[in-house]
N, C-alpha and C. Protein backbone atom coordinates (compact mmCIF):
# COMPACT_ATOMS: atom_id res chain seq x y z
N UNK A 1 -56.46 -5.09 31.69
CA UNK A 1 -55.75 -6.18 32.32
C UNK A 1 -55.14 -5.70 33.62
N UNK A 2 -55.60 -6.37 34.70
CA UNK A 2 -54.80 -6.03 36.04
C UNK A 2 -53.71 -6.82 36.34
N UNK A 3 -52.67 -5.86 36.90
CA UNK A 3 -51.55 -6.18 37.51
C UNK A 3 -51.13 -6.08 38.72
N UNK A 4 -50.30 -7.09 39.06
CA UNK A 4 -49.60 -6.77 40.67
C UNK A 4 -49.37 -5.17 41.04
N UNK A 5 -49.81 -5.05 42.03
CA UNK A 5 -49.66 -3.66 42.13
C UNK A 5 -50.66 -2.62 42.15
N UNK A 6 -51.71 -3.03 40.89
CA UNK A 6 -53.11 -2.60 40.87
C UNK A 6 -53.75 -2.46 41.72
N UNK A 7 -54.64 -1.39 42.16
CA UNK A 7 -56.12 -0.96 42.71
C UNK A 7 -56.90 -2.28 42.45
N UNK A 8 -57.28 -3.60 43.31
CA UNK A 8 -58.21 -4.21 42.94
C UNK A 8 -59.85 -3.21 42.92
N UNK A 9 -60.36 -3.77 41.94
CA UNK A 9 -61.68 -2.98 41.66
C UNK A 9 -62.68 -3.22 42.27
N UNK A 10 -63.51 -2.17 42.72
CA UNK A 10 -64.50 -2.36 43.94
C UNK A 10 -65.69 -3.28 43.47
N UNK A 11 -66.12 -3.95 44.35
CA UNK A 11 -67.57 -4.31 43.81
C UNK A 11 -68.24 -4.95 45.22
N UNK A 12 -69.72 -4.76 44.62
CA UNK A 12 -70.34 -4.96 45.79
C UNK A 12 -71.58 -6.14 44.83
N UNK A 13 -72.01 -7.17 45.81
CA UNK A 13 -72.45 -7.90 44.74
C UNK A 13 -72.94 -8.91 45.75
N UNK A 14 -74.49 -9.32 45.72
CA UNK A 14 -75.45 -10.40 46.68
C UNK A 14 -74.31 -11.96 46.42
N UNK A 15 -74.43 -12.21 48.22
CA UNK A 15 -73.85 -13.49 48.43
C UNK A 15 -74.86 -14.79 48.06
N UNK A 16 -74.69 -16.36 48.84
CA UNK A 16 -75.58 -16.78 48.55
C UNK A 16 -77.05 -16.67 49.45
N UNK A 17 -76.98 -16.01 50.43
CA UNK A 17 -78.30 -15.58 50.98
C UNK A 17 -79.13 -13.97 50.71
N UNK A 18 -78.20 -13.42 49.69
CA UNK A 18 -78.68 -12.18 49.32
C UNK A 18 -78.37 -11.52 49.73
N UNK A 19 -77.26 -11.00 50.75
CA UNK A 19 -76.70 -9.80 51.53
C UNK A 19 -75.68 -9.61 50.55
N UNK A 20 -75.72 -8.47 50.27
CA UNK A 20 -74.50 -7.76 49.34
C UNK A 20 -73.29 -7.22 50.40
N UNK A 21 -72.46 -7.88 49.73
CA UNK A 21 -70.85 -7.89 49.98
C UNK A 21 -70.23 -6.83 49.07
N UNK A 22 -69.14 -6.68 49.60
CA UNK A 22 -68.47 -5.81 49.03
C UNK A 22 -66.92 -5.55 49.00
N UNK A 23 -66.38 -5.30 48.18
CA UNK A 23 -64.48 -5.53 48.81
C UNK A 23 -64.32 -4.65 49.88
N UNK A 24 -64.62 -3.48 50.30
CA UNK A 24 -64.62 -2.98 51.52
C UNK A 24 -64.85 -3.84 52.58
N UNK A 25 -65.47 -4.57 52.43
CA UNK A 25 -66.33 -5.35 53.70
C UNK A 25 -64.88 -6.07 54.70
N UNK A 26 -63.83 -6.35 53.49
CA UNK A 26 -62.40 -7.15 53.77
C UNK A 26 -61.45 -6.20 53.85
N UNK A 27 -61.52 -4.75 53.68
CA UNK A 27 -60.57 -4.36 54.43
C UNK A 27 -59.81 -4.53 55.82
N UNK A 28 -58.52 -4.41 55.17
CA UNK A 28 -57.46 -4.80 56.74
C UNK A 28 -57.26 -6.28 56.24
N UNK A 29 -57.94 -7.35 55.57
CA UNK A 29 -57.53 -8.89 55.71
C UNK A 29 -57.14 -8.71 54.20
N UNK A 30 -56.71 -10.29 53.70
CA UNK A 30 -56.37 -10.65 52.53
C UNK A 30 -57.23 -11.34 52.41
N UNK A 31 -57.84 -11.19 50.71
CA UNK A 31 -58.99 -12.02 50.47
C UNK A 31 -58.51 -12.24 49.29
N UNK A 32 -58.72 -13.80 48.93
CA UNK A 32 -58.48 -14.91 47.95
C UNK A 32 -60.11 -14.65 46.81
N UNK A 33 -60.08 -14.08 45.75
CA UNK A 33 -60.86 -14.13 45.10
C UNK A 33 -61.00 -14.76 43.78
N UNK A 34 -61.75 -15.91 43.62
CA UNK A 34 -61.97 -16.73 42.51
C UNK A 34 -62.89 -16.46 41.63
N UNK A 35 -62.84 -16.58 40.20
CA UNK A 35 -63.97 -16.37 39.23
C UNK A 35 -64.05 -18.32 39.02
N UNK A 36 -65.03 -18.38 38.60
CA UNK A 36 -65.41 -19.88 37.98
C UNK A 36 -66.72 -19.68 37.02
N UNK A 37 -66.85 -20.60 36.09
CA UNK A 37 -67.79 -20.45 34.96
C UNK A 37 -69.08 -21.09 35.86
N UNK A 38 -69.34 -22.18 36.77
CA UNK A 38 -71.03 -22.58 36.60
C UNK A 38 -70.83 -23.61 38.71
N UNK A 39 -71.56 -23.08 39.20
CA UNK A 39 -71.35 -24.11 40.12
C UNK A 39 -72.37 -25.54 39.85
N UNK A 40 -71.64 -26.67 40.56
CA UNK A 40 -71.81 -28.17 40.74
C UNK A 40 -71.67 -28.32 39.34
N UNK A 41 -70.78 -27.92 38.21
CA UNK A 41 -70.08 -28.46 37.56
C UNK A 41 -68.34 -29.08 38.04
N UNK A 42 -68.18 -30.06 36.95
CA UNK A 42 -66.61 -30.80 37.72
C UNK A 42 -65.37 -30.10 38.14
N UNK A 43 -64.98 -29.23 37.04
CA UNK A 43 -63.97 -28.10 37.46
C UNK A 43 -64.29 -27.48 38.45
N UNK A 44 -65.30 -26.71 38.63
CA UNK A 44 -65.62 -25.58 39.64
C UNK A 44 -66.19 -26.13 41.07
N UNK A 45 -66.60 -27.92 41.14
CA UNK A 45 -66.83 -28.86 42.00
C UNK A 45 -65.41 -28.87 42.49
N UNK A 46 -64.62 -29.09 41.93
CA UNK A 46 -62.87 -29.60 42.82
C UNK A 46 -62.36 -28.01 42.94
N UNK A 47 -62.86 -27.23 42.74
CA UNK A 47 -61.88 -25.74 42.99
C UNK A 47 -62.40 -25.27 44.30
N UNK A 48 -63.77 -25.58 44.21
CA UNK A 48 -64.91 -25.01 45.83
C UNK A 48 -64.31 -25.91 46.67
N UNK A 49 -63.99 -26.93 46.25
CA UNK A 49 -64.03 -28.26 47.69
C UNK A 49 -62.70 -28.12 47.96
N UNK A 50 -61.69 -27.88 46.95
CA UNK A 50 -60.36 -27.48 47.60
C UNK A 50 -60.11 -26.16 48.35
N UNK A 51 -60.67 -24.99 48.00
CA UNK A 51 -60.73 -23.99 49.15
C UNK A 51 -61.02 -24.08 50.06
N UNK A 52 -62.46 -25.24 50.39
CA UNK A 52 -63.33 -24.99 51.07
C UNK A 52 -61.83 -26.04 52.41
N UNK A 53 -61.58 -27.19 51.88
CA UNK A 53 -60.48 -28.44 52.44
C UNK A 53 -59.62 -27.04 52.82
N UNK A 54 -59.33 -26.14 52.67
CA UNK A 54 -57.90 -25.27 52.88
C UNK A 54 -58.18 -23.84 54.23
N UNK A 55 -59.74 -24.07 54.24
CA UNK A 55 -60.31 -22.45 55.09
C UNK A 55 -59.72 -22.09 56.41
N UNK A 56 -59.12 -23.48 56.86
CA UNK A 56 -58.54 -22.96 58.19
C UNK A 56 -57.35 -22.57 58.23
N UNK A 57 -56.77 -23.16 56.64
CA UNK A 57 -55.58 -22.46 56.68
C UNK A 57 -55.23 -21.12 55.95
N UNK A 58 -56.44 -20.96 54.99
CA UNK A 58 -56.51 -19.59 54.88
C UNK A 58 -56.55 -18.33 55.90
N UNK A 59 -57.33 -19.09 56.82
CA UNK A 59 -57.96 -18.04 58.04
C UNK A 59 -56.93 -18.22 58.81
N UNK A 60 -55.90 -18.89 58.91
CA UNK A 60 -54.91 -18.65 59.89
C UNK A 60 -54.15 -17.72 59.07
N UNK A 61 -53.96 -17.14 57.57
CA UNK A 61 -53.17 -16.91 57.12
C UNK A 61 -53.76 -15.18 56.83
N UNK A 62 -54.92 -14.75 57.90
CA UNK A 62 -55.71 -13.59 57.72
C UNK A 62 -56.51 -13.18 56.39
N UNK A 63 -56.77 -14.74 56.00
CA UNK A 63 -56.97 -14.49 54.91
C UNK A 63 -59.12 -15.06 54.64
N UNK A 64 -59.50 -14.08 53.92
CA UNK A 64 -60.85 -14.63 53.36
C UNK A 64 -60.79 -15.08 52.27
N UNK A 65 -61.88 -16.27 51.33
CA UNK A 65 -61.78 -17.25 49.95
C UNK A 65 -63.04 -16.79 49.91
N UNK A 66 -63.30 -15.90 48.67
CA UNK A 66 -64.49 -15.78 48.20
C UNK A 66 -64.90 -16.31 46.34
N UNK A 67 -65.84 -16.95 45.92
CA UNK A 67 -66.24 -17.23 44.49
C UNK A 67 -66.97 -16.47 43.85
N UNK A 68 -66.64 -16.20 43.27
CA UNK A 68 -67.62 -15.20 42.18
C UNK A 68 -67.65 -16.17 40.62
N UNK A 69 -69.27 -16.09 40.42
CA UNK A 69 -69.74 -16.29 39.25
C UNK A 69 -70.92 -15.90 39.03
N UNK A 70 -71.75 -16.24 37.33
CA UNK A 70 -72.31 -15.48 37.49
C UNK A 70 -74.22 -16.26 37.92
N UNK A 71 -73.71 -17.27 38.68
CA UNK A 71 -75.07 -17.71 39.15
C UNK A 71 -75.87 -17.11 40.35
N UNK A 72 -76.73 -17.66 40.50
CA UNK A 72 -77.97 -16.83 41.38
C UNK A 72 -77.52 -17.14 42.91
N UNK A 73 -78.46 -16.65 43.76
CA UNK A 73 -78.04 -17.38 44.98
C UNK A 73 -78.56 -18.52 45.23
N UNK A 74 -79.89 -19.00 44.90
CA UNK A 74 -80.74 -20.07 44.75
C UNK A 74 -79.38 -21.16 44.24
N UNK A 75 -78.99 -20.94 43.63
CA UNK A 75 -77.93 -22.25 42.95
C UNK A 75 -76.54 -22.13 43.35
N UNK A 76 -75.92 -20.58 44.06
CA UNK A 76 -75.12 -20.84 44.94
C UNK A 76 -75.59 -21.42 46.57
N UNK A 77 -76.62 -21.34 47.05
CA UNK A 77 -77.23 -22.23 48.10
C UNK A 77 -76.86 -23.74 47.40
N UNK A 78 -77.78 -24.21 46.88
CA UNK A 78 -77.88 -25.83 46.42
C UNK A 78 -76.14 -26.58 46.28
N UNK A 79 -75.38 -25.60 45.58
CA UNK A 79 -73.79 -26.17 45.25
C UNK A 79 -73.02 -25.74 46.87
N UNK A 80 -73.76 -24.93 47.85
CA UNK A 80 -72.73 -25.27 49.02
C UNK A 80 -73.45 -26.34 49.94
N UNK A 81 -74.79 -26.89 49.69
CA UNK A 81 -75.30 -27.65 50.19
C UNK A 81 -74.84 -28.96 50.25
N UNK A 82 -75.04 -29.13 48.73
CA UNK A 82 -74.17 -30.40 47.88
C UNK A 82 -73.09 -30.70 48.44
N UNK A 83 -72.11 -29.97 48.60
CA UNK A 83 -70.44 -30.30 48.81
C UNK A 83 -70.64 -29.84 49.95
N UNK A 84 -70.93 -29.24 51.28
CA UNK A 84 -70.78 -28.95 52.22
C UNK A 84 -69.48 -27.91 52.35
N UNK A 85 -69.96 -26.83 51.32
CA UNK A 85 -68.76 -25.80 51.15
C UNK A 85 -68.89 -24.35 52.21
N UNK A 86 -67.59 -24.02 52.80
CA UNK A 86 -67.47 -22.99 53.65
C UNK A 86 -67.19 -21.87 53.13
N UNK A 87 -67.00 -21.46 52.01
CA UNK A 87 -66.11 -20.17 50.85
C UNK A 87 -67.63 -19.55 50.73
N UNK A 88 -67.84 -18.03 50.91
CA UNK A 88 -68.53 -17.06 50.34
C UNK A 88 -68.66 -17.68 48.85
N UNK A 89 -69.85 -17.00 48.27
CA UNK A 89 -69.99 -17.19 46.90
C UNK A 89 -70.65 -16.08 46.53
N UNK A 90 -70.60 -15.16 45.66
CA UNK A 90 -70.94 -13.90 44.48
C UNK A 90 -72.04 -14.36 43.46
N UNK A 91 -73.12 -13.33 43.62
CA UNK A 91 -73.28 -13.41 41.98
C UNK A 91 -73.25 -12.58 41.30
N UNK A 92 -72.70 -12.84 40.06
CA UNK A 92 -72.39 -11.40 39.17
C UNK A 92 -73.23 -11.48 37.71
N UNK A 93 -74.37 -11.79 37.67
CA UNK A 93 -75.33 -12.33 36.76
C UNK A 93 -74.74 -11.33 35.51
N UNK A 94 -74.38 -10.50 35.48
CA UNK A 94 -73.97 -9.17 34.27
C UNK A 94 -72.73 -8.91 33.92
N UNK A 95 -72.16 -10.09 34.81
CA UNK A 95 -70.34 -10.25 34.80
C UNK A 95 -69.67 -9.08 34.69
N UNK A 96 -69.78 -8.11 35.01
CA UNK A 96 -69.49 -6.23 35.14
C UNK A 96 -68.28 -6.60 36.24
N UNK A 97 -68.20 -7.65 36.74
CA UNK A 97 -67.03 -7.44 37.90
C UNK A 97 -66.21 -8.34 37.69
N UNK A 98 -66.73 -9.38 36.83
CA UNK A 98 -65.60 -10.29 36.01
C UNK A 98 -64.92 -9.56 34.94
N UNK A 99 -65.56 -9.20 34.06
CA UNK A 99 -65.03 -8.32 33.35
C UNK A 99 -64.00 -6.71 33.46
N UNK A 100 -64.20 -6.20 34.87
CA UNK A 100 -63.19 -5.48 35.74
C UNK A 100 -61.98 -6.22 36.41
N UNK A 101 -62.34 -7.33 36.08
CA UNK A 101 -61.07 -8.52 36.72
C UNK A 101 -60.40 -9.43 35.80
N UNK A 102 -61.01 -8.44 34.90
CA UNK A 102 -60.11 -9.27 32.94
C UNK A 102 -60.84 -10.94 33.28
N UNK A 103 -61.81 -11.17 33.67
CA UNK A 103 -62.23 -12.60 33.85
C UNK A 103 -63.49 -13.02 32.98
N UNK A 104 -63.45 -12.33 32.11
CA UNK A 104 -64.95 -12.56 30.94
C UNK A 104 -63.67 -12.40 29.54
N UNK A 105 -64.13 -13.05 29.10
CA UNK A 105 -63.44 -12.82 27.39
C UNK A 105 -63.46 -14.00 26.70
N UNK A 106 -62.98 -13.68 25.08
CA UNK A 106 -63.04 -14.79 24.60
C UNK A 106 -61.86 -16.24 25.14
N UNK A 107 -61.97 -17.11 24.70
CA UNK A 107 -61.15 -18.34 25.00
C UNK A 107 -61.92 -19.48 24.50
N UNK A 108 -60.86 -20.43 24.30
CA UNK A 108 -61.63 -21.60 23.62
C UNK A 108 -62.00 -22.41 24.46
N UNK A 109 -63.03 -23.35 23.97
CA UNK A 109 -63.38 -24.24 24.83
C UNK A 109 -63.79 -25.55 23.65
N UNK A 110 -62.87 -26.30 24.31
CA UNK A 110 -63.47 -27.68 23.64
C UNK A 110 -63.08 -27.36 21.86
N UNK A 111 -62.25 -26.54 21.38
CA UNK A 111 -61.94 -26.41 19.98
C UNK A 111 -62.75 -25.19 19.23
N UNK A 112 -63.90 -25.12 20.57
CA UNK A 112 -64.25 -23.38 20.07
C UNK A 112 -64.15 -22.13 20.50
N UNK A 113 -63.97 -21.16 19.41
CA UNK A 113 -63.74 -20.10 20.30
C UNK A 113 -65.04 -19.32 21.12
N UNK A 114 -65.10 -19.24 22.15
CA UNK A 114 -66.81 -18.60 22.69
C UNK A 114 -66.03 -17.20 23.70
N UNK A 115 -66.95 -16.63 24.17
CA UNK A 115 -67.29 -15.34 24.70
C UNK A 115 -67.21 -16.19 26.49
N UNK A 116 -66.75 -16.02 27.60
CA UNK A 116 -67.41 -16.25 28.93
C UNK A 116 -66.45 -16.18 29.82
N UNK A 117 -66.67 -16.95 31.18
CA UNK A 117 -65.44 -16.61 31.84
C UNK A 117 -63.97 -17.71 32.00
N UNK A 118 -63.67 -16.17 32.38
CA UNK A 118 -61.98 -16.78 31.98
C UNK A 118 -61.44 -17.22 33.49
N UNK A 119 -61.25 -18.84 33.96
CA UNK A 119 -61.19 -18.86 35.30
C UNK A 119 -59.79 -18.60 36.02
N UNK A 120 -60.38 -17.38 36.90
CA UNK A 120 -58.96 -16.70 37.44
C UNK A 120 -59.03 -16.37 38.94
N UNK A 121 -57.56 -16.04 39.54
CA UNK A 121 -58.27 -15.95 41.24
C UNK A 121 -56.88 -15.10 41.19
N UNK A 122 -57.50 -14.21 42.62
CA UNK A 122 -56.49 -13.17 42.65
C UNK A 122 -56.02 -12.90 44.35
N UNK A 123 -55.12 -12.45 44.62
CA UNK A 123 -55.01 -12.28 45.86
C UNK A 123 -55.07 -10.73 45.85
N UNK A 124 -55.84 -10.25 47.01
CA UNK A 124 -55.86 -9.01 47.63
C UNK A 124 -55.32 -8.70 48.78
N UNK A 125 -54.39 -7.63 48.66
CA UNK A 125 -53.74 -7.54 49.93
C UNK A 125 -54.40 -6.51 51.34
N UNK A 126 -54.37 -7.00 52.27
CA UNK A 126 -55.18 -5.77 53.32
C UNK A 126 -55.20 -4.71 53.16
N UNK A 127 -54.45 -3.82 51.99
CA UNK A 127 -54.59 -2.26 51.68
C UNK A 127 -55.10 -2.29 50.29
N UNK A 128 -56.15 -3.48 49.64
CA UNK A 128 -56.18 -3.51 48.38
C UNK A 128 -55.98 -3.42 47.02
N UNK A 129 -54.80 -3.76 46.97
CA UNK A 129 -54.17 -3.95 45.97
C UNK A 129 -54.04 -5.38 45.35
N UNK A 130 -53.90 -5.70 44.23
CA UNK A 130 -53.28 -6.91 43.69
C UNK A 130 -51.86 -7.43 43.80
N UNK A 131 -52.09 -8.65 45.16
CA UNK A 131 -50.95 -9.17 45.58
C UNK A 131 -50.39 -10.26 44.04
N UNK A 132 -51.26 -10.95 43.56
CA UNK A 132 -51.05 -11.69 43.52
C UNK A 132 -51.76 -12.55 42.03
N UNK A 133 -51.91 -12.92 41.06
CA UNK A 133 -53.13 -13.35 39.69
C UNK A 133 -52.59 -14.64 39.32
N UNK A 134 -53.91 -15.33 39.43
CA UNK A 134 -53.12 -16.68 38.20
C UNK A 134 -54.65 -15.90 37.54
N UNK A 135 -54.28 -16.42 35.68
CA UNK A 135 -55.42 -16.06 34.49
C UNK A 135 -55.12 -17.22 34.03
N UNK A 136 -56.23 -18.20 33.50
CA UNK A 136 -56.83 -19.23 33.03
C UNK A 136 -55.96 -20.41 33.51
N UNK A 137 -56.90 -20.16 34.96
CA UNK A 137 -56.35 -21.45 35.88
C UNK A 137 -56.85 -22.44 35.51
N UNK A 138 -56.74 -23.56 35.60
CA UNK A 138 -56.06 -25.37 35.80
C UNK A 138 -56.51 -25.32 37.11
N UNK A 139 -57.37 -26.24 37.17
CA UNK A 139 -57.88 -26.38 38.82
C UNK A 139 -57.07 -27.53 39.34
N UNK A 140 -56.53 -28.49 38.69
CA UNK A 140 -55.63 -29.72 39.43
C UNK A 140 -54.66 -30.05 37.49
N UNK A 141 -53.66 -29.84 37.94
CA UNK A 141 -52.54 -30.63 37.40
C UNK A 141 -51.82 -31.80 37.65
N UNK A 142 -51.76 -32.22 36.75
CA UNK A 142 -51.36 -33.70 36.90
C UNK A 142 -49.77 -34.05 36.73
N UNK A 143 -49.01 -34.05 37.68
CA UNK A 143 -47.46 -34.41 37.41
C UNK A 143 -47.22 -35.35 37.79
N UNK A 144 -45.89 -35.49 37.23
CA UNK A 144 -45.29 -37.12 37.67
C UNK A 144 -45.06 -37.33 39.25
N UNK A 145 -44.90 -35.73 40.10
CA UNK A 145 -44.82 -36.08 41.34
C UNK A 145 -45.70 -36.50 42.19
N UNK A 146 -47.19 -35.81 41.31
CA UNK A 146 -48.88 -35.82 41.90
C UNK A 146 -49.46 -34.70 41.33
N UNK A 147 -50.49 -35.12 41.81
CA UNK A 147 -51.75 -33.78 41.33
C UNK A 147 -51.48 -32.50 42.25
N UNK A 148 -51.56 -31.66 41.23
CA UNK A 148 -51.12 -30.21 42.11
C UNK A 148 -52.31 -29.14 41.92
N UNK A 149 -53.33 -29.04 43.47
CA UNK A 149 -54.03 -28.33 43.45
C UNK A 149 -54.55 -27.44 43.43
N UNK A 150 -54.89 -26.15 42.22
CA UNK A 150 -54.22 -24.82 42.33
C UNK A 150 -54.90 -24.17 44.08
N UNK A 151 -55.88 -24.57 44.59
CA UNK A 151 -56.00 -24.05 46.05
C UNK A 151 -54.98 -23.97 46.73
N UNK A 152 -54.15 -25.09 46.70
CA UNK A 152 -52.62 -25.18 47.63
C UNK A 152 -51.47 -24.28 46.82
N UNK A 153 -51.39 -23.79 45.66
CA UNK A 153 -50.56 -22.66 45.25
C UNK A 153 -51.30 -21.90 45.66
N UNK A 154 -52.35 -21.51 45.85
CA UNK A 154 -52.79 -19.63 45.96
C UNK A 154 -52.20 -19.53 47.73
N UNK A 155 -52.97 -21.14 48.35
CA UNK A 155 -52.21 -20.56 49.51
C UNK A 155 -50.47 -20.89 49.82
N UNK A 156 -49.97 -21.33 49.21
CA UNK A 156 -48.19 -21.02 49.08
C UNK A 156 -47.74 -19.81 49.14
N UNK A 157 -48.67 -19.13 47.66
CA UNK A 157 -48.44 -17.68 47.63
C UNK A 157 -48.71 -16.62 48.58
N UNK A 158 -49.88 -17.15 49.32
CA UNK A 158 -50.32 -16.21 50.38
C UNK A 158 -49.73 -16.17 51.32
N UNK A 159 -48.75 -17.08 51.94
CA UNK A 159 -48.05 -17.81 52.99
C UNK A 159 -46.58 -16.63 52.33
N UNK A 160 -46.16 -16.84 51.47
CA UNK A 160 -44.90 -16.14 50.77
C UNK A 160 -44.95 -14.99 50.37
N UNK A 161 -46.16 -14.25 50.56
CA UNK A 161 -46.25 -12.84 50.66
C UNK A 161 -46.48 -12.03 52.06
N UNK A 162 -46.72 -12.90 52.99
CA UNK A 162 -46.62 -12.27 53.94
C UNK A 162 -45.69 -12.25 54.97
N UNK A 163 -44.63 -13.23 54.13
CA UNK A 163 -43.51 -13.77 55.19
C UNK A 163 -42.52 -12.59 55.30
């Protein structure tokens, strides 16, 4: 289990055009890193499109939004096509880097218990470390004040860690 403070863990891993990325690649910036279970499904549809709605204010905030799951690039192409999404996307077909990010494990779903990923996003700080974790995010909450989009907390947090 990683903690604030932690060594985020290296990985290097094909985007959606096949060039392998790597957390080095973001040294010096802060990079917003998301796990999600399946793209152009509904959850992971409103989590891409809210990063994607937020990139300029990430990037004003020196910050990169990258997704990691464990689909191909062929189907991370088609889901940034679909939504007209700007966020990097990962694939981690062997989940070896979800699972270094405590983001594979059991959890229930729907009343069962299954094996997969656990959807989580982390902030990395420009000297790589773990600024920052939500674990088994809620992509939109529903309050009496409004829907609260977890994209707009990660960047609150990012905004309040560098202040």
């Amino acid at each position: 289990m990683l903690n604030i403070g932690d060594k985020a863990p290296d990985f290097s891993l094909p985007d959606e055009n096949g060039k392998v990325v790597s957390l080095n690649d973001y040294a010096g910036k802060w990079l917003v890193v998301y796990f999600y279970p399946k793209d152009d499904t509904p959850g992971c549809t409103k989590e891409a499109c809210d990063f994607t709605d937020n990139r300029s204010e990430f990037a004003g905030l020196n910050a990169e939004v990258v997704g990691i799951s464990r689909d191909d690039a062929d189907a991370h192409q088609k889901f940034i096509a679909k939504y007209d999404l700007n966020v990097t996307l990962l694939s981690d077909p062997d989940h070896a880097v979800h699972e270094a990010y405590g983001a594979w494990g059991t959890k229930i779903n729907y009343g069962k218990e299954i094996v997969g990923v656990i959807r989580s996003t982390f902030i990395i700080s420009p000297d790589g470390e773990i600024a920052a974790l939500w674990k088994k995010v809620s992509v939109r909450v529903k309050r009496k004040s409004g829907e609260v989009k977890h994209a707009d907390k990660v960047k609150e947090k990012l905004a309040e860690l560098q202040a």
